[in-house]
N, C-alpha and C. Protein backbone atom coordinates (compact mmCIF):
# COMPACT_ATOMS: atom_id res chain seq x y z
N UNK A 1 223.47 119.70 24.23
CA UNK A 1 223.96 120.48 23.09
C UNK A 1 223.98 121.96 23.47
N UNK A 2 224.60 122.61 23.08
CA UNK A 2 225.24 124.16 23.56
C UNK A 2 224.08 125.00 22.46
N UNK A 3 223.61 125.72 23.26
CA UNK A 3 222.37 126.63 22.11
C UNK A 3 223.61 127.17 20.84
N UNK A 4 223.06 127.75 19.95
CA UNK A 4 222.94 128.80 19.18
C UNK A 4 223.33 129.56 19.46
N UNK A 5 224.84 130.74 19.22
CA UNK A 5 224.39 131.74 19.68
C UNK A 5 223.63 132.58 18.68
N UNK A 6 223.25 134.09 19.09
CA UNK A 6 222.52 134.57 18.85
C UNK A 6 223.43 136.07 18.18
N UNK A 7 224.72 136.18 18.61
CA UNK A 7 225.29 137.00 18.72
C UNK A 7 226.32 136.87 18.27
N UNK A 8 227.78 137.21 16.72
CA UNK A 8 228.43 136.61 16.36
C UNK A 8 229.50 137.87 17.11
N UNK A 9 230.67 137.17 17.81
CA UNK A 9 231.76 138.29 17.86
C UNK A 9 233.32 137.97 17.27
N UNK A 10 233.37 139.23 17.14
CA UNK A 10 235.06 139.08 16.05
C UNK A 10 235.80 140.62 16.50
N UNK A 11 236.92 140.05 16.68
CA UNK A 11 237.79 140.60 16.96
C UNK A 11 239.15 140.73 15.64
N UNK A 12 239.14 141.94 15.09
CA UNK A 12 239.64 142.48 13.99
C UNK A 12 240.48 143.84 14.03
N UNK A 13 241.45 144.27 13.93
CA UNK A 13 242.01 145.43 13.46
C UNK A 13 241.47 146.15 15.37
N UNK A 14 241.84 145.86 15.62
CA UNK A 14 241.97 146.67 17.08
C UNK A 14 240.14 146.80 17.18
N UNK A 15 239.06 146.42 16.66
CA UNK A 15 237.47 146.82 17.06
C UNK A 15 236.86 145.15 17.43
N UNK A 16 236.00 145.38 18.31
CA UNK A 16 234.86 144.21 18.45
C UNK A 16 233.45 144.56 17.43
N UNK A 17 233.69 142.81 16.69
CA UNK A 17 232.68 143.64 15.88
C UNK A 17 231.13 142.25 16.36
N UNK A 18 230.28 143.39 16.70
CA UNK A 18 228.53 142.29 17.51
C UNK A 18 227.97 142.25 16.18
N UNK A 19 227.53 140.91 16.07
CA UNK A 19 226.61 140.72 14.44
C UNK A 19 225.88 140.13 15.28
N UNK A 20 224.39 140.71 14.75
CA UNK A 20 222.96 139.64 15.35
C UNK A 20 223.06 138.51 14.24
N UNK A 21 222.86 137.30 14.99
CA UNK A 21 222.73 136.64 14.10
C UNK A 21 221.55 135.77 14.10
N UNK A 22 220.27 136.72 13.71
CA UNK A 22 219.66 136.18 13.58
C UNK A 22 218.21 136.69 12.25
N UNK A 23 219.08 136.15 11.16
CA UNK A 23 218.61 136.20 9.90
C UNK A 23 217.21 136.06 9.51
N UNK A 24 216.66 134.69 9.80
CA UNK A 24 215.51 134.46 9.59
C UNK A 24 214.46 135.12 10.45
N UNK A 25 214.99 135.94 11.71
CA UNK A 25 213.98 136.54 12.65
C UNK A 25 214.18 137.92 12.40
N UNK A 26 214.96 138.58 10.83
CA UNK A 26 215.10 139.98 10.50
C UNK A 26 215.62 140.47 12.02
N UNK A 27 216.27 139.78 12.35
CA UNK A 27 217.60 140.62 13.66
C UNK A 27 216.95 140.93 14.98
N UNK A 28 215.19 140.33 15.01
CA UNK A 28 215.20 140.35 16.15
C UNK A 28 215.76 140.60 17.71
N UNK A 29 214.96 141.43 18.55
CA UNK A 29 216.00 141.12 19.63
C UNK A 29 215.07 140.48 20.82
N UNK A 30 215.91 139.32 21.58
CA UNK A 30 215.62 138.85 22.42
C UNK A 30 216.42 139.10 23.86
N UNK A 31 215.76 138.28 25.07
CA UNK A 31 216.90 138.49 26.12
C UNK A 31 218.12 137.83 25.88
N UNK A 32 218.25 136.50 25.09
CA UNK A 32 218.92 136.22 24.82
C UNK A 32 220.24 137.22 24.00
N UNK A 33 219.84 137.86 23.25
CA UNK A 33 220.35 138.34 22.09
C UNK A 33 220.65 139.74 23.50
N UNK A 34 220.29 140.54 24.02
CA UNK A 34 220.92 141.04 24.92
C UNK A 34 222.05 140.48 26.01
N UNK A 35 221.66 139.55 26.56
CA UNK A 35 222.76 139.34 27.57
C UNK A 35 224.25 138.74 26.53
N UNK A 36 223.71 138.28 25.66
CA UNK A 36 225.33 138.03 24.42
C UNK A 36 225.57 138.94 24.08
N UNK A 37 224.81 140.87 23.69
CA UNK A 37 225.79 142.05 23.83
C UNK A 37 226.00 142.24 24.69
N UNK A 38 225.98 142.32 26.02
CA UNK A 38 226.25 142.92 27.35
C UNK A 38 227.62 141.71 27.33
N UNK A 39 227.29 140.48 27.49
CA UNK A 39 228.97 140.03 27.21
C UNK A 39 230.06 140.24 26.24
N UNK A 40 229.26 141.41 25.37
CA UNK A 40 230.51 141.55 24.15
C UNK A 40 230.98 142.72 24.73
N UNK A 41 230.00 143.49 25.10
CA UNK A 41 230.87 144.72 26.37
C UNK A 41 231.72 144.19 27.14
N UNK A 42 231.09 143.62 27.99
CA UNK A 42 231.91 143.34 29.06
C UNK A 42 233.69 143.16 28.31
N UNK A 43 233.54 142.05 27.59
CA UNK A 43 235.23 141.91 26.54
C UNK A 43 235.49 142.94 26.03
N UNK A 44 234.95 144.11 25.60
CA UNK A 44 235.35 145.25 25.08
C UNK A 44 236.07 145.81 26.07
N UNK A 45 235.43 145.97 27.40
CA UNK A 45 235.44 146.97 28.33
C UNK A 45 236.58 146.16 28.92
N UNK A 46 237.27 144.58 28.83
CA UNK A 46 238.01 144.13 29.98
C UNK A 46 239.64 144.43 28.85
N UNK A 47 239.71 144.46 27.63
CA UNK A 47 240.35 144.51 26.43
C UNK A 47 240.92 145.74 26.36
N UNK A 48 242.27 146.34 26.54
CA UNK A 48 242.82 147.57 25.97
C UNK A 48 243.15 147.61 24.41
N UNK A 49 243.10 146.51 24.13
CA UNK A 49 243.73 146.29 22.46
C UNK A 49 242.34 146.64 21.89
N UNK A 50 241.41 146.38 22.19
CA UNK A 50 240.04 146.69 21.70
C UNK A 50 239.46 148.41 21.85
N UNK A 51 239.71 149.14 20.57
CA UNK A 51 239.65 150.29 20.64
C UNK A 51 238.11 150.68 20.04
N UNK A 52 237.52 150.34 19.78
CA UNK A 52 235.70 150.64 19.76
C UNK A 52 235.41 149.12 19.18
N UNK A 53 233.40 149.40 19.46
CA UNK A 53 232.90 147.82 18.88
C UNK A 53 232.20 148.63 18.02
N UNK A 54 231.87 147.58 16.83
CA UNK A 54 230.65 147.88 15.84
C UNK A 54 229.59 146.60 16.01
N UNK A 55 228.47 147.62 15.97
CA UNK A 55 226.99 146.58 16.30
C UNK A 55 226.34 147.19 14.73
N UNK A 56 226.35 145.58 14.03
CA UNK A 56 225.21 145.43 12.97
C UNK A 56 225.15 143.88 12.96
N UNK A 57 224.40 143.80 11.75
CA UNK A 57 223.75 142.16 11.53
C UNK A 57 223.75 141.72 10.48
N UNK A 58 223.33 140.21 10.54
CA UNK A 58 223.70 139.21 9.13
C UNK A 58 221.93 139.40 8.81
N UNK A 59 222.11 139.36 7.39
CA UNK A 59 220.48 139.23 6.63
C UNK A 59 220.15 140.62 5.67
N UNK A 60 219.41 140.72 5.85
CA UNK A 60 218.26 141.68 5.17
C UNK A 60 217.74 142.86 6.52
N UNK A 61 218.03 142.47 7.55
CA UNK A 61 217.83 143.61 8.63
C UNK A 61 218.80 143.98 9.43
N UNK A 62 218.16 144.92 9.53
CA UNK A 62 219.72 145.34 11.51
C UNK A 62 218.49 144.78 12.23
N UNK A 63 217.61 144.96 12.98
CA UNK A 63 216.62 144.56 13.08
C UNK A 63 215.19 145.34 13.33
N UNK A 64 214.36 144.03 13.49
CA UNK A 64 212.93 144.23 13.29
C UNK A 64 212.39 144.30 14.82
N UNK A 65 212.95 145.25 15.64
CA UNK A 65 212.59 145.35 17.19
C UNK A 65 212.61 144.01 17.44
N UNK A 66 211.34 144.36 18.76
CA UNK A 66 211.89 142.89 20.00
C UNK A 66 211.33 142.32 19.48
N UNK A 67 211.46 140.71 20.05
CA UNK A 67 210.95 139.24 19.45
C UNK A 67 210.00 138.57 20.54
N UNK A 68 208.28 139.72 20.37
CA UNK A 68 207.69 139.33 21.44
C UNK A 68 207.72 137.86 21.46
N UNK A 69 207.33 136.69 20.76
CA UNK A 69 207.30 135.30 21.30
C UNK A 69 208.27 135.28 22.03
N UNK A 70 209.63 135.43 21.80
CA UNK A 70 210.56 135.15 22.66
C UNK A 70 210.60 135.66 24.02
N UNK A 71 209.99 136.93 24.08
CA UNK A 71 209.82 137.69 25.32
C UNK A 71 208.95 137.01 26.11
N UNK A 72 207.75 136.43 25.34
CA UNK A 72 206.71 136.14 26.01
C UNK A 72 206.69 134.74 26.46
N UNK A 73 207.88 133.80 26.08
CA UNK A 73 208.08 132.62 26.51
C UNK A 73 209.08 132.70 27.71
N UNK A 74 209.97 133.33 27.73
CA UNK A 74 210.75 134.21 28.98
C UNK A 74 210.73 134.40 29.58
N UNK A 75 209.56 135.27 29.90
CA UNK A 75 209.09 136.58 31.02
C UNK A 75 208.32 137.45 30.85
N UNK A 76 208.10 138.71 31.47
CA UNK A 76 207.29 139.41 31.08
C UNK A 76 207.35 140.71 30.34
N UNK A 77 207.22 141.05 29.69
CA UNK A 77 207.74 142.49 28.81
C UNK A 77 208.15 143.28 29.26
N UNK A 78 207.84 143.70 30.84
CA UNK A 78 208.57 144.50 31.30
C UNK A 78 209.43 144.09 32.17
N UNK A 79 209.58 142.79 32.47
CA UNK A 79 211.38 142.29 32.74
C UNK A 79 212.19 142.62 30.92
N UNK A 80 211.73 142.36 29.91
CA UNK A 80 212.16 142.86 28.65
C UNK A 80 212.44 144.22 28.58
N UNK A 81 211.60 145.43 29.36
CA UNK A 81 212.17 146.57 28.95
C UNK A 81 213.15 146.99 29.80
N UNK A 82 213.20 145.96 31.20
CA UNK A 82 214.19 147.01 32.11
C UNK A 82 215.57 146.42 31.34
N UNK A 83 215.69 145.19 31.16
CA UNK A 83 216.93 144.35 30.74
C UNK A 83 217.44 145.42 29.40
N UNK A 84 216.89 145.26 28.55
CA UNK A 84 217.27 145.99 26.95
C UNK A 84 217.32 147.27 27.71
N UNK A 85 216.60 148.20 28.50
CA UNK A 85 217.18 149.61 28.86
C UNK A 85 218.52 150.04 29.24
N UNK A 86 218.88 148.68 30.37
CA UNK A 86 219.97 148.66 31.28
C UNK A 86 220.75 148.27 29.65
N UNK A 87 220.89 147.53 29.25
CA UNK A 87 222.07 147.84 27.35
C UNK A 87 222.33 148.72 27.34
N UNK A 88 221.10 149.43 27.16
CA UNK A 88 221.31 150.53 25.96
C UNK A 88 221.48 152.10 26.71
N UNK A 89 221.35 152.02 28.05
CA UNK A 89 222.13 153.10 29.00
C UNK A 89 223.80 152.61 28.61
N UNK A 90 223.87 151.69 28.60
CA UNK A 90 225.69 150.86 28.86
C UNK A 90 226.26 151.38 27.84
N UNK A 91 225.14 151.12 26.06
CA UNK A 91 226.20 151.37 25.06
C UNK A 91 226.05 152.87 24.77
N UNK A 92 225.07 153.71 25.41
CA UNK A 92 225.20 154.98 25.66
C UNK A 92 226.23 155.69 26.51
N UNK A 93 227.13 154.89 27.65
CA UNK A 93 227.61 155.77 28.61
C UNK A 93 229.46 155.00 28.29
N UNK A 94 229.08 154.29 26.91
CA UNK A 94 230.19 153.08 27.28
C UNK A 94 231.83 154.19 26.99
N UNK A 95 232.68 153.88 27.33
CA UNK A 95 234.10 154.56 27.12
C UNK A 95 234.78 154.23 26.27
N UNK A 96 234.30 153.32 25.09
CA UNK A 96 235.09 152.93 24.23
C UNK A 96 233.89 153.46 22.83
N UNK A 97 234.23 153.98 21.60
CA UNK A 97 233.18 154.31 20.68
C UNK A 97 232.31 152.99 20.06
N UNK A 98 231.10 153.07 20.07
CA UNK A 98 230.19 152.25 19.73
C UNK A 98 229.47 152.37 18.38
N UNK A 99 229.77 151.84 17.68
CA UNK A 99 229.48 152.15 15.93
C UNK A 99 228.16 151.66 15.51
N UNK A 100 227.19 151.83 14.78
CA UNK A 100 225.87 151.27 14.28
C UNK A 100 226.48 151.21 12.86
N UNK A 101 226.65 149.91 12.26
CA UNK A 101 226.12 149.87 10.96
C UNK A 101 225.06 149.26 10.00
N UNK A 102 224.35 150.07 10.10
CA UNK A 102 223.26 149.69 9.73
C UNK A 102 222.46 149.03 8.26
N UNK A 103 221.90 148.27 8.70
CA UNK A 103 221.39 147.10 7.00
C UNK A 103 220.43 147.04 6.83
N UNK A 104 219.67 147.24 5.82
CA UNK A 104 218.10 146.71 5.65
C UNK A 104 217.24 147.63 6.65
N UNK A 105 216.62 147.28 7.47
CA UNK A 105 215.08 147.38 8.30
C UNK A 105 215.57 147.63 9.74
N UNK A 106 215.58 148.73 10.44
CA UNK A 106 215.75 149.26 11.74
C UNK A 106 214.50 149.77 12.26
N UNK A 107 213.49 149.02 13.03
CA UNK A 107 212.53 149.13 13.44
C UNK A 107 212.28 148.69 14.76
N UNK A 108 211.71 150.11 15.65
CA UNK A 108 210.99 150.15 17.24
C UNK A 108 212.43 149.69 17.69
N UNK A 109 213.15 148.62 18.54
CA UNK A 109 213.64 148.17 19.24
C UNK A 109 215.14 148.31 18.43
N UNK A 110 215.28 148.23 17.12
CA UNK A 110 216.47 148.66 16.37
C UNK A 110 216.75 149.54 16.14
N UNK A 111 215.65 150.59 16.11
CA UNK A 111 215.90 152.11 16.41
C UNK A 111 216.32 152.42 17.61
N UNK A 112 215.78 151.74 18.64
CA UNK A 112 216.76 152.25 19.59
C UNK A 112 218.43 151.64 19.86
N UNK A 113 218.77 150.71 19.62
CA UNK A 113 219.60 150.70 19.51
C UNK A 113 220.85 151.13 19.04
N UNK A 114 220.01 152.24 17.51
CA UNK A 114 220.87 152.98 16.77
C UNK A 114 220.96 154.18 18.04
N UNK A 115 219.81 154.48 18.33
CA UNK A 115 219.98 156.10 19.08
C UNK A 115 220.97 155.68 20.41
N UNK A 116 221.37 155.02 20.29
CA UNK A 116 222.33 154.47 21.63
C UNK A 116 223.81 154.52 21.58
N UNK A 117 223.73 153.90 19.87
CA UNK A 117 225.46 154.67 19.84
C UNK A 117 225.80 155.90 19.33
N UNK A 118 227.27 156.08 19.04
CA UNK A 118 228.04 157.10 18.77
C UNK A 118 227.45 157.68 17.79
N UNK A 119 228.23 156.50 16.56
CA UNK A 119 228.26 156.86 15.34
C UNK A 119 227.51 156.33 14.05
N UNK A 120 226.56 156.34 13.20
CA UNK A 120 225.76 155.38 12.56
C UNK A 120 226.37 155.60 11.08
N UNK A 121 226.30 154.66 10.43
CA UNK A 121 226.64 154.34 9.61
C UNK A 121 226.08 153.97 8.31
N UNK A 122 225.06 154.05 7.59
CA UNK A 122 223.79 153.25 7.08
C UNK A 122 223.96 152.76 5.56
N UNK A 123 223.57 151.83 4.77
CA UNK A 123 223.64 151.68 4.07
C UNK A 123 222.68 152.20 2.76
N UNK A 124 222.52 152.56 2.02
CA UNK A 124 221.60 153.50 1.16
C UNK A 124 220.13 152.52 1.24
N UNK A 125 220.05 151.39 1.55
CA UNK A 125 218.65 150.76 1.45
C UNK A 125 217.79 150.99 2.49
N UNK A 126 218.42 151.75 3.50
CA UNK A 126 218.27 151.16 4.70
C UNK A 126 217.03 151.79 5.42
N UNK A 127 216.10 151.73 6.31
CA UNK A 127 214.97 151.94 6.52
C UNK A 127 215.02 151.87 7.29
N UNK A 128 214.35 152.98 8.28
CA UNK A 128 214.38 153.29 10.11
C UNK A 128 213.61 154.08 10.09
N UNK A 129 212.71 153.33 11.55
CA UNK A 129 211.08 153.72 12.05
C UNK A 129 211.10 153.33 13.03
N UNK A 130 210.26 154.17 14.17
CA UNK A 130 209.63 153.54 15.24
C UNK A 130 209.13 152.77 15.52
N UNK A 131 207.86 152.71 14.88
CA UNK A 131 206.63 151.30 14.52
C UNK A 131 205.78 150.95 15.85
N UNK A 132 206.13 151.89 16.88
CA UNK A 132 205.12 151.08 18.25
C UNK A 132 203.72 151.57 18.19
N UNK A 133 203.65 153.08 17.43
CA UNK A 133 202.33 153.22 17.39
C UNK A 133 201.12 152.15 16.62
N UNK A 134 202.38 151.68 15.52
CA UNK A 134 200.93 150.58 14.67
C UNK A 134 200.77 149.49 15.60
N UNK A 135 200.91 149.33 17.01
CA UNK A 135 200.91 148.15 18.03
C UNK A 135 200.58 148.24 18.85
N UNK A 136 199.87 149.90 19.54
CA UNK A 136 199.69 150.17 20.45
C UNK A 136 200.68 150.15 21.68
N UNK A 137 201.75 150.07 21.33
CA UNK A 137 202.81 150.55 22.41
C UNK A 137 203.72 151.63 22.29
N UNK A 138 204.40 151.85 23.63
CA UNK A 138 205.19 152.94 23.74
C UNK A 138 206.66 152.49 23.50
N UNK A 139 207.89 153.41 22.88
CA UNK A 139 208.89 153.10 22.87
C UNK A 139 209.52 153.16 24.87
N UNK A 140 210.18 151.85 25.32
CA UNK A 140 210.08 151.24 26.34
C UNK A 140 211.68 151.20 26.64
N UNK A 141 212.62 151.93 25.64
CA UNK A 141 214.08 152.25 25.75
C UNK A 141 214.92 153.56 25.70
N UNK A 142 214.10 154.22 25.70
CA UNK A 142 214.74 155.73 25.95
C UNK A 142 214.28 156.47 24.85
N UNK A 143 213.83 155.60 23.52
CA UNK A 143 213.57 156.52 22.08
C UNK A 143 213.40 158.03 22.34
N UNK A 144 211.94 157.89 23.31
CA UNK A 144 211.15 159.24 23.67
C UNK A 144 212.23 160.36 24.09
N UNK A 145 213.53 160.13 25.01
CA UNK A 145 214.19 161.08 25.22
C UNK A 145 215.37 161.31 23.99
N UNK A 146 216.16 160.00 23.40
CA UNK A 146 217.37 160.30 22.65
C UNK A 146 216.87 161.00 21.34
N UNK A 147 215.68 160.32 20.77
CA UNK A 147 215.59 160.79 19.41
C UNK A 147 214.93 162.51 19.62
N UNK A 148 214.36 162.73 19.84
CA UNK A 148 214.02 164.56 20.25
C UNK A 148 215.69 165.10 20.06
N UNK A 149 216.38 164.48 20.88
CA UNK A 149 217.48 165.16 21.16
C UNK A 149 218.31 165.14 19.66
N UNK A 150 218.74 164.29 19.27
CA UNK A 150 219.24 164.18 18.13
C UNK A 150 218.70 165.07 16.93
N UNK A 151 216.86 164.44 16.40
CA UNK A 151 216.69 164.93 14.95
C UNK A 151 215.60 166.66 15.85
N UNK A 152 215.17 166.81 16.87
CA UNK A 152 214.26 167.54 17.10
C UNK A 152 212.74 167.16 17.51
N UNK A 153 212.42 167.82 18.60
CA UNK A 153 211.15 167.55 18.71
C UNK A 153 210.10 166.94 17.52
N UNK A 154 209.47 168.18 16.86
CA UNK A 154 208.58 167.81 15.88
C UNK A 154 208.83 166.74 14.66
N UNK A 155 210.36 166.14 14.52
CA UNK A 155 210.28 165.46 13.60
C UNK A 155 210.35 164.24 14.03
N UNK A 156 211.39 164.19 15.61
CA UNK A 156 210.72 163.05 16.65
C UNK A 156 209.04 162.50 16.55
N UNK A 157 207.99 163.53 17.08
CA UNK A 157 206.72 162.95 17.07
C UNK A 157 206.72 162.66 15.55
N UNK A 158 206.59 162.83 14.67
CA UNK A 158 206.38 162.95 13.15
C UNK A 158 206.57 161.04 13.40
N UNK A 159 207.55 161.10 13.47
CA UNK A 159 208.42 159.85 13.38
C UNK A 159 207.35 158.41 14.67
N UNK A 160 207.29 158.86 15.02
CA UNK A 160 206.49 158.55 16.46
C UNK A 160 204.97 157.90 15.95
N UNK A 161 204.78 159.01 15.82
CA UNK A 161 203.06 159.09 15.32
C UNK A 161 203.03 158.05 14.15
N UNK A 162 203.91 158.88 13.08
CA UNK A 162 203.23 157.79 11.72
C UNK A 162 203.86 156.13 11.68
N UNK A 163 204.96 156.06 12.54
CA UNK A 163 205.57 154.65 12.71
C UNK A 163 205.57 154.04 11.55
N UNK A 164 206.10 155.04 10.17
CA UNK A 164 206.43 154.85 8.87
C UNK A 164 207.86 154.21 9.33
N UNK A 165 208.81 153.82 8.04
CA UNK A 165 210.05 153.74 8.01
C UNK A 165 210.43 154.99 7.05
N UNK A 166 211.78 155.33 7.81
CA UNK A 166 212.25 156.60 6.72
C UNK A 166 213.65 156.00 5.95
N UNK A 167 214.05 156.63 4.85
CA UNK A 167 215.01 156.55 3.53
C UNK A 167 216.27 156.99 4.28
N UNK A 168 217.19 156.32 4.72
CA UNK A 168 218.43 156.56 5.20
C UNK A 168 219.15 158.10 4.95
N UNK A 169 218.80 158.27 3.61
CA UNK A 169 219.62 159.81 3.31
C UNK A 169 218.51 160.58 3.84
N UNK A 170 217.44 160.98 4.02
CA UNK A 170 216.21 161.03 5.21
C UNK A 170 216.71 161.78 6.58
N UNK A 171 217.53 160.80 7.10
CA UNK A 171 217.50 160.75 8.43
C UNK A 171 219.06 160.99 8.47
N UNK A 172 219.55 161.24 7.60
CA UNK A 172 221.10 161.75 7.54
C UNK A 172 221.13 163.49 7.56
N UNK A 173 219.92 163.95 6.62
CA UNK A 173 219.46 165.72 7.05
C UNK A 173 219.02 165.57 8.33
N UNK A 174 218.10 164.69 8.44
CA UNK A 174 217.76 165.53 9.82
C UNK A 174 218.31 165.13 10.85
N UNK A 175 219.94 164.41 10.78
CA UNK A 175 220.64 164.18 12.28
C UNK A 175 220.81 162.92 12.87
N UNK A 176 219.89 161.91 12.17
CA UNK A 176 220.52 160.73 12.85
C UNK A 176 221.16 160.14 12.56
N UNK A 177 221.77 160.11 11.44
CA UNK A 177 222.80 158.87 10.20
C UNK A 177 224.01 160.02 10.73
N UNK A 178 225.17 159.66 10.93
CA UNK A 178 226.35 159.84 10.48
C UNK A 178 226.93 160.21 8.85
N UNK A 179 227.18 159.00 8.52
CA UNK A 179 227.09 158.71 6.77
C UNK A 179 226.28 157.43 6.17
N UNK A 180 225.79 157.95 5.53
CA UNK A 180 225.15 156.73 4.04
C UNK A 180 226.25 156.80 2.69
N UNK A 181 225.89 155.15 2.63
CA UNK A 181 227.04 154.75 1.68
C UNK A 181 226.29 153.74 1.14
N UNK A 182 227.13 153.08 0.06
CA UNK A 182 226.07 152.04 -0.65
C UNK A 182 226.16 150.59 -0.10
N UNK A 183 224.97 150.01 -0.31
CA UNK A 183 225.05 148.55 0.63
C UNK A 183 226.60 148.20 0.56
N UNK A 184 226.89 147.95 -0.79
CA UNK A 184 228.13 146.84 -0.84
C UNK A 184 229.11 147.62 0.10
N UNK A 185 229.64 148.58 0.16
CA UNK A 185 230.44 149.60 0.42
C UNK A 185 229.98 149.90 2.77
N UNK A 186 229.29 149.42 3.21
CA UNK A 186 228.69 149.22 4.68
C UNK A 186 229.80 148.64 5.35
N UNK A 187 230.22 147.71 5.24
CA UNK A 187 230.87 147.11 6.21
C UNK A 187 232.67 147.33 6.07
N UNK A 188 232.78 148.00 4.72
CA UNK A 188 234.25 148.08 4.77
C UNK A 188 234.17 150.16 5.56
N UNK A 189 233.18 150.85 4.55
CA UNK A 189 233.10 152.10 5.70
C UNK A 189 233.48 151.99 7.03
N UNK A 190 232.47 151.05 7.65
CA UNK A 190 232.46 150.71 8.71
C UNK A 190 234.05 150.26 9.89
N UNK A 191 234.63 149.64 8.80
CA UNK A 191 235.69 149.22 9.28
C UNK A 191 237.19 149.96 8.92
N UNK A 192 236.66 150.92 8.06
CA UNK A 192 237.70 152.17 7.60
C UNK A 192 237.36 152.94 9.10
N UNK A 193 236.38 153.64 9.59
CA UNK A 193 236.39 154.18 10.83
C UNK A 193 236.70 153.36 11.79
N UNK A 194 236.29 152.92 12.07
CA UNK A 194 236.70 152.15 13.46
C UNK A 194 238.30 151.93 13.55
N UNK A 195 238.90 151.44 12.11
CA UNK A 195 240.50 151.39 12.35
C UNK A 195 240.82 152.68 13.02
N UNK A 196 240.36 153.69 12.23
CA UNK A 196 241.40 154.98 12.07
C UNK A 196 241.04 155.29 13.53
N UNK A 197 240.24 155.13 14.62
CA UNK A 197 239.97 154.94 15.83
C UNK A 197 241.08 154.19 16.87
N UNK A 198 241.75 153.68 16.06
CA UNK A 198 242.84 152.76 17.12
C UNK A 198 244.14 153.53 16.78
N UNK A 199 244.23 154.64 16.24
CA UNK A 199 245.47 155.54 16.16
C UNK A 199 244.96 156.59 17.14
N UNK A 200 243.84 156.54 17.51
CA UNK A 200 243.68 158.05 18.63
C UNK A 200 243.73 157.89 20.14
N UNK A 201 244.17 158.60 20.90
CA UNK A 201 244.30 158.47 22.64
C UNK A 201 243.13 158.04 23.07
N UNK A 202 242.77 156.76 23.43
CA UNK A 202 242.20 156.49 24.81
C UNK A 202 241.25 157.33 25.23
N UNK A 203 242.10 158.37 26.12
CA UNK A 203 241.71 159.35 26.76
C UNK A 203 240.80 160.30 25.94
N UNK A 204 241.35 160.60 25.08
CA UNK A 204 240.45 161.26 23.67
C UNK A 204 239.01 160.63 23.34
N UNK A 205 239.03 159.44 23.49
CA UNK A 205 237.81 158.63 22.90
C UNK A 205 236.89 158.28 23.61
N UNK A 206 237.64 158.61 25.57
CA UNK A 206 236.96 158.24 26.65
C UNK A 206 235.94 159.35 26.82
N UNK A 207 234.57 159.03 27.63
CA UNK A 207 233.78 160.23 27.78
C UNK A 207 233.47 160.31 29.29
C-alpha cells in the first residue's frame, strides 16, 4: 500500500499551492513532510507556468514544530536539523516567490518556516512562537539569524527567551506578518496575491 502523503499539492491559477497535511499532528513536521516540500520545489522550480508556491496547512495549525517521535524513529535529530535546514536555505534562496499562509499555531519549527519565505500572510487567530526554550533546545534552522533580522534584536531574544506565542497583529508591527486578515478571508488573500504575481516578469520576481 502507497503511504499517506503528508504533503497535499495543487496546482491553480499559475501558483503551487504545499498544504501539510497533517491535521491530527497540528502540522507537524517530519522528514517525511520535508522531502514532499523539497519535491514540491523541485515541480515549482522545473514549471515556467508555475509563477510562486504558497506553503500553509489543513487543521487548526500551520504547525506545531518538529514531530520528535517521528524524528526519533528515523534518525537522529541532527540528521533532522541538517535535512529541514537544507529546505529552508532552498525556500529562502528559491527564484520563484514563496508565500506563508498562515493558520492557527506556528510554533519552533513553523516559525521557521515562516522566517523562510517572502511573504506571510496570517490569519487574525493566528499564534507564533519559538517555544525551544520551554524544551531546552536551540532553534536548529536559522531562527537565531532570520528573525533578529526581520523584527530586531531585542524583540528577537524577547521572543526567544519567553517561548510565549504572539497575536498575529503583534508581529505584523514589529515586521514579521506581511498582512493579517480574518480566518475565513486566509486563503482567498492568499490566492488574490499570488495570482496578481503571474502578471509580473520572471525576471522581476527572480532574486
Amino acid at each position: 500500500m502507497e503511504p499517506k502523503r503528508v504533503v497535499a499539492t495543487e496546482i491553480a491559477d499559475s501558483t503551487l499551492w504545499l498544504r501539510l497535511e497533517r491535521p491530527d499532528a497540528l502540522g507537524a513536521i517530519s522528514l517525511d513532510v520535508v522531502a514532499e516540500l523539497q519535491a514540491g520545489l523541485d515541480l515549482a522550480e522545473a514549471r515556467e507556468d508555475i509563477c510562486s508556491v504558497v506553503l500553509t496547512s489543513t487543521g487548526r495549525a500551520f504547525s506545531a514544530g518538529a514531530d520528535l517521535k517521528a524524528i526519533k524513529e528515523g534518525g537522529s535529530s541532527n540528521d533532522f536539523r541538517a535535512v529541514f535546514g537544507r529546505l529552508l536555505d532552498r525556500i529562502e534562496a528559491f527564484d520563484k516567490p514563496v508565500i506563508a499562509a498562515v493558520n492557527g499555531v506556528a510554533l519552533a519549527g513553523g516559525l521557521e518556516l515562516i522566517l523562510a519565505c517572502d511573504v506571510v500572510i496570517a490569519a487574525e487567530s493566528a499564534r507564533i512562537g519559538d517555544g525551544h526554550s520551554n524544551y531546552g533546545l536551540l532553534p536548529g534552522g536559522g531562527a537565531s539569524v532570520r528573525l533578529p533580522r526581520l523584527i530586531g534584536r531585542n524583540r528577537a531574544l524577547e521572543m526567544f527567551y519567553s517561548g510565549d506565542l504572539y497575536p498575529a497583529e503583534q508581529l505584523r508591527e514589529w515586521g514579521l506578518i506581511n498582512r493579517v486578515v480574518p480566518d475565513a478571508e486566509l486563503l482567498d488573500e492568499a490566492r488574490r496575491f499570488a495570482s496578481g504575481l503571474a502578471r509580473k516578469s520572471p525576471l522581476g520576481l527572480a532574486r
